[in-house]
N, C-alpha and C. Protein backbone atom coordinates (compact mmCIF):
# COMPACT_ATOMS: atom_id res chain seq x y z
N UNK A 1 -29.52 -25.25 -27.20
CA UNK A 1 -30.65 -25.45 -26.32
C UNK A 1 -30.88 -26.95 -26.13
N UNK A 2 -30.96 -27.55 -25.07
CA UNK A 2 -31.07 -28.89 -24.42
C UNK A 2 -32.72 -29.31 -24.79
N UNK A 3 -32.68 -30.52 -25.89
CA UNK A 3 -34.17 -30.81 -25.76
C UNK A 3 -34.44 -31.53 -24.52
N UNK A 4 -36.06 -31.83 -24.44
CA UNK A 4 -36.10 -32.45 -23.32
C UNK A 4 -36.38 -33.87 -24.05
N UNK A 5 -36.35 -34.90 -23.10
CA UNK A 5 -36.34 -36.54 -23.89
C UNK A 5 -37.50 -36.44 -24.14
N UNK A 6 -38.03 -37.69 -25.05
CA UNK A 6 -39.48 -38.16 -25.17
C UNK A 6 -39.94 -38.31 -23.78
N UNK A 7 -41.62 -38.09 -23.69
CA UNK A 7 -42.11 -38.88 -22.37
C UNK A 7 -42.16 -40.15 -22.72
N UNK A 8 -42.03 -40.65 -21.14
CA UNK A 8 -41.69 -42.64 -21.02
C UNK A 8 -42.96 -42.69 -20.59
N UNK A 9 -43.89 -43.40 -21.31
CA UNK A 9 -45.13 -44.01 -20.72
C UNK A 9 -45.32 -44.32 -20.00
N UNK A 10 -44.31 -46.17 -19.74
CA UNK A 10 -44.25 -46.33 -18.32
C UNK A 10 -43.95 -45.99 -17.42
N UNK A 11 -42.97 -44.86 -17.32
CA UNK A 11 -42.57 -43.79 -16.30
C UNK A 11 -43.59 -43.25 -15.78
N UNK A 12 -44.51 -42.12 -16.78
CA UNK A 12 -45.67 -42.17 -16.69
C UNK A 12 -46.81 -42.82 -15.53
N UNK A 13 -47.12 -43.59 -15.88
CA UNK A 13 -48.20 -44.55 -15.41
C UNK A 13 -47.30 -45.04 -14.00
N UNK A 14 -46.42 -45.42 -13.91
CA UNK A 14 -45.50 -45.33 -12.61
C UNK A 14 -45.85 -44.44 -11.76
N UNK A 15 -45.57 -43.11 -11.85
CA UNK A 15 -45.86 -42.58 -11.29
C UNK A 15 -47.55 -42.48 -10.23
N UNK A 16 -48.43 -42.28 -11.75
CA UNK A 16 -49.87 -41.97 -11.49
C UNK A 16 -50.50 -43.16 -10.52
N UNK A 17 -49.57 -44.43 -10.85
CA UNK A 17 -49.73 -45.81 -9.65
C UNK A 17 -49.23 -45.21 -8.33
N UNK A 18 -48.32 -44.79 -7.97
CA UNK A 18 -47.53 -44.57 -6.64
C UNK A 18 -48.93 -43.49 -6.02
N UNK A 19 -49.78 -42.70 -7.09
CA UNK A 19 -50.90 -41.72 -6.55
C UNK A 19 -52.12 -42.74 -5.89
N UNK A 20 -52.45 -43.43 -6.96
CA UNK A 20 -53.37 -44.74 -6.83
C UNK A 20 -52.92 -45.77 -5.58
N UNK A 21 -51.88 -46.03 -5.14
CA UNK A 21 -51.42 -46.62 -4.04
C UNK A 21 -51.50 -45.95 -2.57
N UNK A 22 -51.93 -44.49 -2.94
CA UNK A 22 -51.04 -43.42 -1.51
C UNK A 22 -49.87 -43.26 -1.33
N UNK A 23 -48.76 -43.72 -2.03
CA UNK A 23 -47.57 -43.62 -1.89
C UNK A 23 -47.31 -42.11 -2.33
N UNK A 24 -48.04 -41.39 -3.09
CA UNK A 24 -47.42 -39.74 -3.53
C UNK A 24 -48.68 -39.20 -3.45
N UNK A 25 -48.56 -37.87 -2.79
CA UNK A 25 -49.42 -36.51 -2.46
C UNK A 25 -49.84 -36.03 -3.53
N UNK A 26 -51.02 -35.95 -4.24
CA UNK A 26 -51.69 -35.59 -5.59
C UNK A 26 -50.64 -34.45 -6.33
N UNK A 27 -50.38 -33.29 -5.29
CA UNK A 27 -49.79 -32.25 -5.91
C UNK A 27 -48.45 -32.78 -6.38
N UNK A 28 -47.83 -33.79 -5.70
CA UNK A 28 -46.94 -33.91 -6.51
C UNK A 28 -47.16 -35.18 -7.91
N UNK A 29 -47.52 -35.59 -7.77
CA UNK A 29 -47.94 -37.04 -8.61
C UNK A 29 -48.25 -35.66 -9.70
N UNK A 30 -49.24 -34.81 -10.12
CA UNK A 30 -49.35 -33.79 -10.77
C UNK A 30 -48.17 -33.30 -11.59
N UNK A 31 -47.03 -32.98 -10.62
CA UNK A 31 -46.12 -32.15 -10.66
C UNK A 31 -45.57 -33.13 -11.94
N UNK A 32 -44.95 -34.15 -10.97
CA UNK A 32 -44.09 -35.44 -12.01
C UNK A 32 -44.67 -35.51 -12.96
N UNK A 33 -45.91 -35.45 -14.11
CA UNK A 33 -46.54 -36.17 -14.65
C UNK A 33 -46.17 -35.03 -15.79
N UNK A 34 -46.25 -33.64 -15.70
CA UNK A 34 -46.14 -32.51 -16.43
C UNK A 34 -44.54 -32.26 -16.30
N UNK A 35 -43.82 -32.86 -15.75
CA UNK A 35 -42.33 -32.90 -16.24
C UNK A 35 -41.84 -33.82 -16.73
N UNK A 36 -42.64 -35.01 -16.21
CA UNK A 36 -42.10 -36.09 -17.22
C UNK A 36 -42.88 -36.35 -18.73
N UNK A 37 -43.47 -34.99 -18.94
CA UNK A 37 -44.01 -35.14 -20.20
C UNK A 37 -45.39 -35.34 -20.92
N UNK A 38 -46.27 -35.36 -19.69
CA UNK A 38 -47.77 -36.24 -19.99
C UNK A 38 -48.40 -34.96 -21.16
N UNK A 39 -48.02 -33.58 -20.84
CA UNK A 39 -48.65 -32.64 -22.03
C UNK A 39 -48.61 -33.41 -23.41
N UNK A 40 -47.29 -33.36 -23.53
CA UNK A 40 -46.58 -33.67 -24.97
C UNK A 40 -47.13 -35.05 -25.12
N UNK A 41 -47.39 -35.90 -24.36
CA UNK A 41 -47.91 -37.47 -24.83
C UNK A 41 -49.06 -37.05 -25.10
N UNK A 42 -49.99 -36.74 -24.72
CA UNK A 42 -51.12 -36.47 -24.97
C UNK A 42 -51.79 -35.64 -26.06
N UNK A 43 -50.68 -34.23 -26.58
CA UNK A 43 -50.92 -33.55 -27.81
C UNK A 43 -50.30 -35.20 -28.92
N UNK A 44 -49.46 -35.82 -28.90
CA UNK A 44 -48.87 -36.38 -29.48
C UNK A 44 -50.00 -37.40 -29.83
N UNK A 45 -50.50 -38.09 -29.01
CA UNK A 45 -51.69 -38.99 -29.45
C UNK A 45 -52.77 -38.62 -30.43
N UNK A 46 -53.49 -37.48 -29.50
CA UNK A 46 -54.22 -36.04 -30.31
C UNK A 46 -54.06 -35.77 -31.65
N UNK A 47 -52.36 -35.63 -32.05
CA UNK A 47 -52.01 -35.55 -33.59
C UNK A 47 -52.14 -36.70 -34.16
N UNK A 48 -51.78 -37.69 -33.78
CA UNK A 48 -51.46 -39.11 -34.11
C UNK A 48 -53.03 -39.86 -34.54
N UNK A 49 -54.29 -39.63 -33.90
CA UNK A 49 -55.08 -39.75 -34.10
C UNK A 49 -55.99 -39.08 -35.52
N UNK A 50 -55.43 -38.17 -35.43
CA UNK A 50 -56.42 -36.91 -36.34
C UNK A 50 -55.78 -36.92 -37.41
N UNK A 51 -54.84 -37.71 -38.09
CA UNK A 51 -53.90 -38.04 -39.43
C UNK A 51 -54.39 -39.23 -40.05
């Protein structure tokens, strides 16, 4: 089974800028953000915090 990579932060935030610019249509800026991982960054902080 193929893991998927870590999420890239700045990939990330790349993206959510191109939303902030008008350059990408919310639904997709959305889309990218939950494939490039923003769930898993965010449980990851979540844990990271609470230790």
């Amino acid at each position: 089974m193929d893991k998927k990579p870590k999420p890239n932060p700045q990939k990330l935030l790349d993206q959510w800028m191109e939303w902030e610019r008008g350059e990408t249509p919310p639904g997709r800026v959305i889309s990218n953000l939950k494939t490039g991982g923003l769930p898993e960054l965010l449980e990851q902080l979540i844990e990271d915090g609470n230790s």
